[in-house]
C-alpha atoms as a PDB file:
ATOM      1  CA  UNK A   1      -1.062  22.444   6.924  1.00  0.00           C
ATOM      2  CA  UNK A   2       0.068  19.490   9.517  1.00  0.00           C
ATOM      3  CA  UNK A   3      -1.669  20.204  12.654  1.00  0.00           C
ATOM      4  CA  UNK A   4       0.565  18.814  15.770  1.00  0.00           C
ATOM      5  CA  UNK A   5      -1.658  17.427  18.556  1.00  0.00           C
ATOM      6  CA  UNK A   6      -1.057  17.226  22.156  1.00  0.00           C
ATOM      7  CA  UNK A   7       0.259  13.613  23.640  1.00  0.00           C
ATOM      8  CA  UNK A   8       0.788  12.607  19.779  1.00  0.00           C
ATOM      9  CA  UNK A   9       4.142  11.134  18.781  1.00  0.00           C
ATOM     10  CA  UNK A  10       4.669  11.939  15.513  1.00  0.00           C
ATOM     11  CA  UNK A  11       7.844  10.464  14.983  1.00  0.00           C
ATOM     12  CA  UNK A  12       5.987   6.989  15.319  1.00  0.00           C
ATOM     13  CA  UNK A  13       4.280   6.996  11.641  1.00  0.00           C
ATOM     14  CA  UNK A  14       2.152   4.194  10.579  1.00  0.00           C
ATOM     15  CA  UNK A  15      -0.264   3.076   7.941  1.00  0.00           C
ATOM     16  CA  UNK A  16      -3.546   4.768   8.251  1.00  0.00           C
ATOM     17  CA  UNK A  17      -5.327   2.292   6.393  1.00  0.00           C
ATOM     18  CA  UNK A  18      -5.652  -1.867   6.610  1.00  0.00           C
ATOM     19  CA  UNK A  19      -4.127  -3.490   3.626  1.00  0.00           C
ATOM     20  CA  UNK A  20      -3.837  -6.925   2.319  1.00  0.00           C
ATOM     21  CA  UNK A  21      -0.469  -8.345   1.879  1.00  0.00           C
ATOM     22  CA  UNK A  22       1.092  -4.834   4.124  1.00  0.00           C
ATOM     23  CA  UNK A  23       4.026  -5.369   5.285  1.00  0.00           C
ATOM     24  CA  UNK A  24       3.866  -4.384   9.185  1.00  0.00           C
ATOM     25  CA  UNK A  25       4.595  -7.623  10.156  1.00  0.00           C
ATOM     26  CA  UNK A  26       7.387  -7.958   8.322  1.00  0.00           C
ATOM     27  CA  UNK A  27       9.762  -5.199   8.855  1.00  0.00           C
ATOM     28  CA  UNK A  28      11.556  -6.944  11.336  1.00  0.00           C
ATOM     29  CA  UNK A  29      12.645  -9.421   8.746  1.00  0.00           C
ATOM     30  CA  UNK A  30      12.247  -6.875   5.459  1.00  0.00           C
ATOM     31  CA  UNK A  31      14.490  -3.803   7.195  1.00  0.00           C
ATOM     32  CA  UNK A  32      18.263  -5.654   7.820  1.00  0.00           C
ATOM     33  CA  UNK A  33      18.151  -7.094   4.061  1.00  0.00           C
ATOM     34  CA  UNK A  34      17.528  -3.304   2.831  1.00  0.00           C
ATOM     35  CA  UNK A  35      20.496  -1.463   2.020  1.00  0.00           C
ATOM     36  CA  UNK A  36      22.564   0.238   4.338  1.00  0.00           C
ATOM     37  CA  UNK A  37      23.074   3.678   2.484  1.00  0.00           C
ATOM     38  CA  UNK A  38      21.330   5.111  -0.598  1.00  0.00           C
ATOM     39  CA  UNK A  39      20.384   8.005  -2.072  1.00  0.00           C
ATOM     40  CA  UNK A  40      16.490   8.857  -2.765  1.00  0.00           C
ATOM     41  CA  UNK A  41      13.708   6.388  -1.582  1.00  0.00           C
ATOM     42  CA  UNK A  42      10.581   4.750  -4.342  1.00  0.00           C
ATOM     43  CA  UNK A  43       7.485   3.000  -3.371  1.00  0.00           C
ATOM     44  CA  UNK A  44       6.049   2.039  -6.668  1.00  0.00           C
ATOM     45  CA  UNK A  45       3.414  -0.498  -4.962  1.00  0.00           C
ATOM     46  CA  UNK A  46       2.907   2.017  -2.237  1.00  0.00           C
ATOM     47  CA  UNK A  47      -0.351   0.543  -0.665  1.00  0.00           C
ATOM     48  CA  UNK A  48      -0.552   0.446   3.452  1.00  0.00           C
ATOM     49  CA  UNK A  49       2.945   2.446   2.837  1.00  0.00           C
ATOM     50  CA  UNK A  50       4.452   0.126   5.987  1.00  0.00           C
ATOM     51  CA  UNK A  51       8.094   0.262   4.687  1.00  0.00           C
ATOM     52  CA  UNK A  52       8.230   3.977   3.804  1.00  0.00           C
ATOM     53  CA  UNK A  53       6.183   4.960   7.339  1.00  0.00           C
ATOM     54  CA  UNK A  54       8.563   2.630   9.331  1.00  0.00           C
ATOM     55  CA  UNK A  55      11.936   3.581   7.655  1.00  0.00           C
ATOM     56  CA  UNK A  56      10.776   7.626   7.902  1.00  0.00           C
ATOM     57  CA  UNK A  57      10.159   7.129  11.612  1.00  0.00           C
ATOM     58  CA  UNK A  58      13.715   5.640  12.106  1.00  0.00           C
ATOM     59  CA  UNK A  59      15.116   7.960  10.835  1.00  0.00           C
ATOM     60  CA  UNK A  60      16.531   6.116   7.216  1.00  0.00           C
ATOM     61  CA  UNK A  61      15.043   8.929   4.622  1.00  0.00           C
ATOM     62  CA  UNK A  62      15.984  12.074   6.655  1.00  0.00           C
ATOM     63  CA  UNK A  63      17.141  14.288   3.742  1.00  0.00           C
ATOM     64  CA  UNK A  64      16.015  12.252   1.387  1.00  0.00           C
ATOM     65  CA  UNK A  65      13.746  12.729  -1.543  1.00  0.00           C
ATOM     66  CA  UNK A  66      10.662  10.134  -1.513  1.00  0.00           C
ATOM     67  CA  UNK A  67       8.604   9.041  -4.042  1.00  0.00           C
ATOM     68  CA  UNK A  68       5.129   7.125  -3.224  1.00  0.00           C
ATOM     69  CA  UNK A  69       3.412   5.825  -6.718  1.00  0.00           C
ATOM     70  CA  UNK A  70       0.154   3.891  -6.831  1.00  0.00           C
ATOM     71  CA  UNK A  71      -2.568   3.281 -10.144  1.00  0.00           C
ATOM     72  CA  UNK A  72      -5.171   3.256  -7.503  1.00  0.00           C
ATOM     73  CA  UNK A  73      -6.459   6.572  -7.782  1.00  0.00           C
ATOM     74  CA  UNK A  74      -8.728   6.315  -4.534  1.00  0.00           C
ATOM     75  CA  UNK A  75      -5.876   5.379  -3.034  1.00  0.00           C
ATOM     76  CA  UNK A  76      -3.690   7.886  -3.994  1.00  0.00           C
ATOM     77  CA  UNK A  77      -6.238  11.175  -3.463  1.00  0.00           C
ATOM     78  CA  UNK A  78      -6.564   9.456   0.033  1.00  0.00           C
ATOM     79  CA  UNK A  79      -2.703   9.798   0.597  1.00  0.00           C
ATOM     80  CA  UNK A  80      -2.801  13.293  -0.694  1.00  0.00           C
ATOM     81  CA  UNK A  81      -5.285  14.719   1.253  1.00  0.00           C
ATOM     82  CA  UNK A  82      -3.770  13.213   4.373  1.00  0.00           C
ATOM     83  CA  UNK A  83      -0.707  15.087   3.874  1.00  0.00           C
ATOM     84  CA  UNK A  84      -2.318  18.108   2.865  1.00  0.00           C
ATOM     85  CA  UNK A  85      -5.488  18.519   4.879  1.00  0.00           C
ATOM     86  CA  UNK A  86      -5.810  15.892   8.220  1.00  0.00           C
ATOM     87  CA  UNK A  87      -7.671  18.264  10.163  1.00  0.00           C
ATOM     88  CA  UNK A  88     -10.305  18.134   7.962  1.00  0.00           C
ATOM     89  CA  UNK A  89     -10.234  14.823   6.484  1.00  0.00           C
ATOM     90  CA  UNK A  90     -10.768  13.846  10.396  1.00  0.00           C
ATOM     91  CA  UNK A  91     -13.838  16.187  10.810  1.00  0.00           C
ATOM     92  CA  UNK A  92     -15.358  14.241   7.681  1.00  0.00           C
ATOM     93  CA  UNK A  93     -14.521  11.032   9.099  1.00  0.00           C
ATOM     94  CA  UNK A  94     -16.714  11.601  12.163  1.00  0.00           C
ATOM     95  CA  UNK A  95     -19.563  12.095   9.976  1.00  0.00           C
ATOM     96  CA  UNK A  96     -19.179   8.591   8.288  1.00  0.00           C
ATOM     97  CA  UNK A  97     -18.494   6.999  11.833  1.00  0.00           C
ATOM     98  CA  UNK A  98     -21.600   8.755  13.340  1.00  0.00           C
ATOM     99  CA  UNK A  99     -23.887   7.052  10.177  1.00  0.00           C
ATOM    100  CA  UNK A 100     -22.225   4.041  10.129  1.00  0.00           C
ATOM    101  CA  UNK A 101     -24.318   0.909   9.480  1.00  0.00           C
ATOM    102  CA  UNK A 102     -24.886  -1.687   7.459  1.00  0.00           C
ATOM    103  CA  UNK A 103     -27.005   0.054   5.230  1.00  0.00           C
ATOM    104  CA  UNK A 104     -25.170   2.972   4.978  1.00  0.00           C
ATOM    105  CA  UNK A 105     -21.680   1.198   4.248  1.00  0.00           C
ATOM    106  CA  UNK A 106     -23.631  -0.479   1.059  1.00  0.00           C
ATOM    107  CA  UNK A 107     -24.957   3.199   0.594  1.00  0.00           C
ATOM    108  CA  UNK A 108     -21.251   4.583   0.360  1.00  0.00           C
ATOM    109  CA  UNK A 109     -19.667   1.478  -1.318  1.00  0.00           C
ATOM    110  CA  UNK A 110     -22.492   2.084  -4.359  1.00  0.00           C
ATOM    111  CA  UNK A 111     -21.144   5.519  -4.558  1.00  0.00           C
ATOM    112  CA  UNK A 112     -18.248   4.655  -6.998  1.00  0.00           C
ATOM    113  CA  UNK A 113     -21.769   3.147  -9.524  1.00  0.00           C
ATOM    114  CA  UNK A 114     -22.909   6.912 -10.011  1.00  0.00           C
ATOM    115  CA  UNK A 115     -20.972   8.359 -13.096  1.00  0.00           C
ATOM    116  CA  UNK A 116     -21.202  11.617 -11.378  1.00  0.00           C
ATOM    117  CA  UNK A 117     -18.722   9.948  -8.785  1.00  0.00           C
ATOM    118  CA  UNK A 118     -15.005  11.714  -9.568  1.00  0.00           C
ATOM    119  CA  UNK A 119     -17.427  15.366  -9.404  1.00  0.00           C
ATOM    120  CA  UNK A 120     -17.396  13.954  -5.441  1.00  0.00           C
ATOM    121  CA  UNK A 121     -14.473  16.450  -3.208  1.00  0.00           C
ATOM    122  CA  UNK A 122     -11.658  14.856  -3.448  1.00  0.00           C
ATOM    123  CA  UNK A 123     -11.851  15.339   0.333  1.00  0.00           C
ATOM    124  CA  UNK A 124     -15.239  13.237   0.621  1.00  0.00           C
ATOM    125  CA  UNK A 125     -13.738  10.366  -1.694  1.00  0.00           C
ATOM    126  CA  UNK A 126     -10.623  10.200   0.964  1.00  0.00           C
ATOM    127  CA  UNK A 127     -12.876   9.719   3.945  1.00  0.00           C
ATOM    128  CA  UNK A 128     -14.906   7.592   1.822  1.00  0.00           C
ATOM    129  CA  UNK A 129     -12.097   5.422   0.786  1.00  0.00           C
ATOM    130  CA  UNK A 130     -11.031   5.344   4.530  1.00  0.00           C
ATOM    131  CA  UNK A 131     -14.082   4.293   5.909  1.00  0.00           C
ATOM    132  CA  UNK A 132     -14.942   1.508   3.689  1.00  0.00           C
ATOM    133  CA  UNK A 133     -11.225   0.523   4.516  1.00  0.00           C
ATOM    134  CA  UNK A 134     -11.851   0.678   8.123  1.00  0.00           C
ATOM    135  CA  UNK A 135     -15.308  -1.460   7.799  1.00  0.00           C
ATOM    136  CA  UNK A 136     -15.027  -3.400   4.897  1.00  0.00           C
ATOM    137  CA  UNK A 137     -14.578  -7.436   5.156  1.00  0.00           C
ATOM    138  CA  UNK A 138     -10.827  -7.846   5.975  1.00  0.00           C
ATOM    139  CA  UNK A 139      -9.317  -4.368   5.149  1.00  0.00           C
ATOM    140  CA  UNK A 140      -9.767  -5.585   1.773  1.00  0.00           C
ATOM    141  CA  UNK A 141      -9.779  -3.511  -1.317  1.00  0.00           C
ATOM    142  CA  UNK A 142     -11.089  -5.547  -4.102  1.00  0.00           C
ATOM    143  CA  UNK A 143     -12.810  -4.246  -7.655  1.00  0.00           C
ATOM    144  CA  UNK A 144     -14.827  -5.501 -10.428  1.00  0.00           C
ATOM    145  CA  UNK A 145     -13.869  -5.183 -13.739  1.00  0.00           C
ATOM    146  CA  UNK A 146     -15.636  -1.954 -14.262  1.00  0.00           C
ATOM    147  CA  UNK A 147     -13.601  -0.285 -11.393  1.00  0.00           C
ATOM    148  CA  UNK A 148     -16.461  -0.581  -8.723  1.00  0.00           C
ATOM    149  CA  UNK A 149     -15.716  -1.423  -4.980  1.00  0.00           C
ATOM    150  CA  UNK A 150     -17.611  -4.811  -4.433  1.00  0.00           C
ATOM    151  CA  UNK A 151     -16.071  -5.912  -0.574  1.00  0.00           C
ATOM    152  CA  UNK A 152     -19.062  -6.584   1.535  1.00  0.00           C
ATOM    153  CA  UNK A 153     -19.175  -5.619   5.058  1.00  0.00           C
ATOM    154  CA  UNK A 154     -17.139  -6.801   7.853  1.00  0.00           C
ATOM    155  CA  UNK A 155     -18.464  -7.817  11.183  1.00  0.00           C
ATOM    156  CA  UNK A 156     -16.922  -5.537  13.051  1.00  0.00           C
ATOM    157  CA  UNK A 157     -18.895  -3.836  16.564  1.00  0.00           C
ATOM    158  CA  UNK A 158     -16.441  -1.040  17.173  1.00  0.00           C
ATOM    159  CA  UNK A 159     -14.251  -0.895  13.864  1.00  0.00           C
ATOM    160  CA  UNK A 160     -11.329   2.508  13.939  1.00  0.00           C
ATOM    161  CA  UNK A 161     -12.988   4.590  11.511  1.00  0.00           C
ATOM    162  CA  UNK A 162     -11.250   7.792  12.730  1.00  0.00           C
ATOM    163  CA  UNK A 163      -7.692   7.069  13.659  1.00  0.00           C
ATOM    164  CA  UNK A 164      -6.710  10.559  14.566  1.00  0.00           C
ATOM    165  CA  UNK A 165      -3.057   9.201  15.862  1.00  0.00           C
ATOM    166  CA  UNK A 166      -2.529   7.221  12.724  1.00  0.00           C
ATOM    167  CA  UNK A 167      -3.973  10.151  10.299  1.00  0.00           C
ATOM    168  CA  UNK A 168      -1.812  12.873  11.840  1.00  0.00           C
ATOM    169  CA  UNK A 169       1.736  10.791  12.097  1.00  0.00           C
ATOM    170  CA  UNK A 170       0.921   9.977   8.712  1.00  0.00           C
ATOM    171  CA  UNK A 171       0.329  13.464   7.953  1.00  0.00           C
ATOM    172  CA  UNK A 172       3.929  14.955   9.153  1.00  0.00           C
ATOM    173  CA  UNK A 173       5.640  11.843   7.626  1.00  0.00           C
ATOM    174  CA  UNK A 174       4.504  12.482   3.607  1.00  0.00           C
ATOM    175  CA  UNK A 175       4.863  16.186   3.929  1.00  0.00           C
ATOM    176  CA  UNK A 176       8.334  16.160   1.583  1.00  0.00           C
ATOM    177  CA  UNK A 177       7.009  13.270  -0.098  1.00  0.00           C
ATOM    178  CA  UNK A 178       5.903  12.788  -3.981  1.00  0.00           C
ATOM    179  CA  UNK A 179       2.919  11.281  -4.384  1.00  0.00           C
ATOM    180  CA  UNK A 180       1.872  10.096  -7.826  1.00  0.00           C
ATOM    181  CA  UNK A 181      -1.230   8.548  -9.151  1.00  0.00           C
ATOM    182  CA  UNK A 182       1.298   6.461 -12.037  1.00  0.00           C
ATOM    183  CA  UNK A 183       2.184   3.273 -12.848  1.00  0.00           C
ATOM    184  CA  UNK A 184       5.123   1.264 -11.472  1.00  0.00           C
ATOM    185  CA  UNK A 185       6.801   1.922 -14.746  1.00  0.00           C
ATOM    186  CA  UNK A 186       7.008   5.767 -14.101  1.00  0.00           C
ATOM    187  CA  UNK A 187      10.219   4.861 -11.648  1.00  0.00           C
ATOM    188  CA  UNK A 188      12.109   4.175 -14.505  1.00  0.00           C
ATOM    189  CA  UNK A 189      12.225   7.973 -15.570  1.00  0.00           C
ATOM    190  CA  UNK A 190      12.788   9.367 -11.862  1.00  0.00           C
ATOM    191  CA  UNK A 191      15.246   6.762 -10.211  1.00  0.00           C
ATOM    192  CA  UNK A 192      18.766   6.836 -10.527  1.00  0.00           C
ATOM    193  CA  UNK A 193      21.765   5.003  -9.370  1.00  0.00           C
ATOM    194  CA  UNK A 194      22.257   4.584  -5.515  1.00  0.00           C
ATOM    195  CA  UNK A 195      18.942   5.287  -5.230  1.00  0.00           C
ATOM    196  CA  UNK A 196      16.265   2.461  -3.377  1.00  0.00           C
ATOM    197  CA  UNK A 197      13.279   1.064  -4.923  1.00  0.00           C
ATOM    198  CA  UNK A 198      11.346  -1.224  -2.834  1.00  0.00           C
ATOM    199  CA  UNK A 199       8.903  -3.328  -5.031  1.00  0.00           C
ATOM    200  CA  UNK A 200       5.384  -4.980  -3.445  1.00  0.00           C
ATOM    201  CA  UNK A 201       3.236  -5.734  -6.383  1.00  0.00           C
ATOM    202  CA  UNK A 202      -0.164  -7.751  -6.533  1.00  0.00           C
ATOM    203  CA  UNK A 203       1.976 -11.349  -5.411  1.00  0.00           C
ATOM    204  CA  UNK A 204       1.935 -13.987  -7.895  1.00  0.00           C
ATOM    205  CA  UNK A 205      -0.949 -16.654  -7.320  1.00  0.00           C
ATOM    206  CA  UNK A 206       0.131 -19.532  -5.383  1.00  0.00           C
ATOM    207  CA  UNK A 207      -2.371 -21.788  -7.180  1.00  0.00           C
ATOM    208  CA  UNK A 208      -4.391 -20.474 -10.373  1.00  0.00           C
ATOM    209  CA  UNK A 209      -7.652 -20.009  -8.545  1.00  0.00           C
ATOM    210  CA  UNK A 210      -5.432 -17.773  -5.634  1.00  0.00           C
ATOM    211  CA  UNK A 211      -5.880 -14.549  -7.346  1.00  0.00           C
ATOM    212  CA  UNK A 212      -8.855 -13.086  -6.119  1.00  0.00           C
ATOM    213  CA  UNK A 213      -7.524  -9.696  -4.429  1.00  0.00           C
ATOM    214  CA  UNK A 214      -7.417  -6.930  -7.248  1.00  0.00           C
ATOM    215  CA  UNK A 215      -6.553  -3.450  -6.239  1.00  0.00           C
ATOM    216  CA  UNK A 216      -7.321  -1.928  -9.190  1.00  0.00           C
ATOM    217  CA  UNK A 217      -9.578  -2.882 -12.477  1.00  0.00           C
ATOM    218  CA  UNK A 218      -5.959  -4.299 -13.762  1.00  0.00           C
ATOM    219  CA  UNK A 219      -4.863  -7.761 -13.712  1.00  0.00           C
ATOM    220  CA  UNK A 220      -1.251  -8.395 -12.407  1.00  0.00           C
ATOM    221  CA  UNK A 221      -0.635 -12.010 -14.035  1.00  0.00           C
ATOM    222  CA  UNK A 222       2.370 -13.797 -15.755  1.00  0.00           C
ATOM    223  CA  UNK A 223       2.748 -11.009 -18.470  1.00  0.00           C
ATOM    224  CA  UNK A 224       2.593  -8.136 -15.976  1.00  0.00           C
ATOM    225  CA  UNK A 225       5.027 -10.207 -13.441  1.00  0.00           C
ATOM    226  CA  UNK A 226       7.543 -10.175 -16.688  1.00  0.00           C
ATOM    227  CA  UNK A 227       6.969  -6.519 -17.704  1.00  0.00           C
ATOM    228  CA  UNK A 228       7.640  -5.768 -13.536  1.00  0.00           C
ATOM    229  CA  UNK A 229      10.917  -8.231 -13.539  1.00  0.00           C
ATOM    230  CA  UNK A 230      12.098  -6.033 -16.886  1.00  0.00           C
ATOM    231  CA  UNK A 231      11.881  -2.903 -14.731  1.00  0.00           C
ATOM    232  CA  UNK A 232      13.635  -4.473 -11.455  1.00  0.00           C
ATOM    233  CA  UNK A 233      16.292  -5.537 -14.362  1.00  0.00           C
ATOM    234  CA  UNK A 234      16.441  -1.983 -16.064  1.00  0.00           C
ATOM    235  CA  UNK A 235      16.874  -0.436 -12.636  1.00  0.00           C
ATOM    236  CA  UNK A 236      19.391  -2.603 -11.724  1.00  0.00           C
ATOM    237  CA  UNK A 237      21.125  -1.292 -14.959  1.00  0.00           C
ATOM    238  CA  UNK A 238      21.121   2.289 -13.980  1.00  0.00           C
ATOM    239  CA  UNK A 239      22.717   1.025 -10.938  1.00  0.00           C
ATOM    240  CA  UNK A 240      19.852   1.612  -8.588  1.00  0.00           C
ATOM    241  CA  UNK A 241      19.352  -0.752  -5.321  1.00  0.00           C
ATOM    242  CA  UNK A 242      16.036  -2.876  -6.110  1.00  0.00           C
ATOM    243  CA  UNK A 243      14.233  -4.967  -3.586  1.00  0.00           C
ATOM    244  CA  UNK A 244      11.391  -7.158  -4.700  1.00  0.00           C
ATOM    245  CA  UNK A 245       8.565  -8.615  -2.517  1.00  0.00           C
ATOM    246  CA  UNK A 246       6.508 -11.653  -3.974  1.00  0.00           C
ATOM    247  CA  UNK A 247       5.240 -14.928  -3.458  1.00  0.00           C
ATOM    248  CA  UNK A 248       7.336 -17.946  -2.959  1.00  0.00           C
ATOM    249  CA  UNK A 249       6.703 -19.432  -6.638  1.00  0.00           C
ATOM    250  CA  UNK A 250       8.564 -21.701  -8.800  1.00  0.00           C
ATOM    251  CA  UNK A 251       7.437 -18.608 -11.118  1.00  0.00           C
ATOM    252  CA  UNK A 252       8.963 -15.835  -8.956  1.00  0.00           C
ATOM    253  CA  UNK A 253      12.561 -18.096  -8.524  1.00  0.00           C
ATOM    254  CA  UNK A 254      12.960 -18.874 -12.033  1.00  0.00           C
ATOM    255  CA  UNK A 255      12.406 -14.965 -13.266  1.00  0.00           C
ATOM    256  CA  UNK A 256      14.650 -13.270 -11.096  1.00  0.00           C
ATOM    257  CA  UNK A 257      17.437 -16.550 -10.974  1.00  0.00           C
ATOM    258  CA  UNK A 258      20.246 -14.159 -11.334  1.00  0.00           C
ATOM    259  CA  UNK A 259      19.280 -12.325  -8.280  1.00  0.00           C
ATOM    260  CA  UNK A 260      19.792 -12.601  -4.536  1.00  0.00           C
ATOM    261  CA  UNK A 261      17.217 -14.458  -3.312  1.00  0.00           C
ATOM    262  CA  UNK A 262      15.863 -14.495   0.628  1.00  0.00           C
ATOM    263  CA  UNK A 263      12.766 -16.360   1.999  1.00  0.00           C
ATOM    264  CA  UNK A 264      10.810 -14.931   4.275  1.00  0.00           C
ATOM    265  CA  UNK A 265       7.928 -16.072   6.997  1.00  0.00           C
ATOM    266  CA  UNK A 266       4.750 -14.000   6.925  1.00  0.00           C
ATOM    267  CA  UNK A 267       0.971 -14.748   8.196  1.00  0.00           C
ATOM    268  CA  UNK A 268      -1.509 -15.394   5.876  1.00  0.00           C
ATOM    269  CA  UNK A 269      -4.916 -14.050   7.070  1.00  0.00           C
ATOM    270  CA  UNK A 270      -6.724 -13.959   3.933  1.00  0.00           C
ATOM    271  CA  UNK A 271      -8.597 -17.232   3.895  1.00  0.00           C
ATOM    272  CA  UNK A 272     -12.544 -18.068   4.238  1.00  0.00           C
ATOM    273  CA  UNK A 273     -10.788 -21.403   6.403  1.00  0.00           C
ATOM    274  CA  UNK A 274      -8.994 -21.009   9.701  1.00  0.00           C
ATOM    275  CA  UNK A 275      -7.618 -24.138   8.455  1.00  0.00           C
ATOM    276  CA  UNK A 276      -5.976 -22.043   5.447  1.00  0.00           C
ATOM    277  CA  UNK A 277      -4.310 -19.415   7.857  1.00  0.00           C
ATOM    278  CA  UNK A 278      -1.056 -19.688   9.224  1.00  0.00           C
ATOM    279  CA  UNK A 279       2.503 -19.368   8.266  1.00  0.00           C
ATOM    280  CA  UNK A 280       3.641 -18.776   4.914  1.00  0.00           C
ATOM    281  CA  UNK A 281       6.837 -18.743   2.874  1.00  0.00           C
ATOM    282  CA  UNK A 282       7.366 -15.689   1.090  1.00  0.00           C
ATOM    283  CA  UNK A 283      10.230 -13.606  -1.380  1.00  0.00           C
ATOM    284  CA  UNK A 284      12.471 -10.880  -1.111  1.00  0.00           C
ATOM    285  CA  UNK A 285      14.372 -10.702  -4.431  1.00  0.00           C
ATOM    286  CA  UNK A 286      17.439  -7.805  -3.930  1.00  0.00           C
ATOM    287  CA  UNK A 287      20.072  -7.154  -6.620  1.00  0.00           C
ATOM    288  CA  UNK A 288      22.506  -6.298  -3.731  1.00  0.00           C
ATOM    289  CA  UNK A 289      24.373  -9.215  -1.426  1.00  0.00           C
END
């Protein structure tokens, strides 16, 4: 159950967690090229969830049935236990901010090594997931290729470990919605026409030594960018309203050609060089004028 708190707005949903390439500061730019009217709502790439928390607390999916998909499992029993058990997710989350240090954050990132690791509560693994979001290098949420968390620390003195505002708006704004550990590719067999489906894959690398962010043990390259570009294409079929985030590639502009394409202006923050920081062009690929 939701628990409402005193002096707690909970229209004013947010992301709970830091994630690279969210889209917070982007709605302003992201929100008038959506669609005025449609049906049901799909996050596919549902990661930080900044589109779907934004557009729930304005109001935009009030009736509406909303679907949050993610392959990143962690990610996903996070989301679920948020919506279905804040109260004590929160309780946990004290634990792991009383502990914290660097030792222990190595302690809980090696946790995920131990092959006992999905026998863990899916309740621990949430606040676990959380706080290694919360003081992890970034907000970063990188793998190897055996499915292991390998960020290092951030150098953080007070980092937000236990966001009880952000947890419990979160909380009240999934309650009707799906949430599904499944690939991208699932929205073809759920989405129909008039409905949206917001795309915000793993971007594109802007040079071929850019793609060092994985957030899962799955590549997202110039096959997968095709197999993603034949979904935005089947959907667009069925007569659903598709809107595609990526990076501003000759790549990205010469697969979707026969779309409507906008550029956009985001921050890029990911970058060992201050020099390497700053704005950036990026996509928003729509099938609707």
């Amino acid at each position: 159950m939701t628990k409402k708190i005193e002096n707690i707005d909970l229209k004013k949903a947010q992301p709970f967690i830091k994630w690279v390439g969210g889209k917070r500061g982007l709605l302003s730019q992201i929100i008038p090229l959506l669609p005025k009217t449609f049906n049901n709502y799909f996050e596919p790439f549902v990661g930080g969830g900044a589109l779907f928390f934004e557009l729930y607390a304005q109001g935009k999916l009030n009736g509406k049935n909303v679907y949050l998909f993610d392959i990143n499992a962690e990610l996903i029993n996070a989301y679920t236990i948020v919506k279905e058990n804040p109260s004590e997710l929160i309780k946990k989350l004290h634990v792991f901010k009383k502990k914290h240090s660097k030792e222990y954050y190595y302690e809980v990132r090696a946790w995920d090594r131990d092959e006992n690791f999905l026998e863990i509560s899916a309740l621990e693994r949430a606040a676990r997931f959380i706080y290694l979001n919360k003081t992890c290098f970034n907000g970063l949420y990188r793998v190897n290729k055996s499915n292991q968390n390998n960020v290092p620390i951030g150098s953080y003195k007070n980092p937000n470990i236990v966001d009880e505002t952000a947890i419990y708006n979160a909380s009240e704004a999934l309650k009707n919605a799906t949430i599904l550990n499944a690939s991208y590719k699932e929205v073809l067999q759920y989405a129909t026409k008039n409905d949206l489906v917001y795309f915000d894959p793993p971007y594109y690398p802007l040079t071929p030594t850019a793609s060092f962010t994985s957030y899962s043990e799955f590549e997202f390259l110039d096959k997968e960018q095709e197999e993603l570009f034949d979904a935005f294409y089947a959907l667009d079929k069925k007569g659903c309203k598709v809107v595609h985030s990526n990076s501003d590639t000759d790549f990205i502009k010469k697969l979707y050609k026969e779309f409507d394409i906008q550029n956009i202006q985001a921050n890029r923050f990911i970058n060992s060089k201050s020099s390497g920081r700053g704005k950036i062009n990026e996509l928003l690929v729509r099938n609707i004028n």
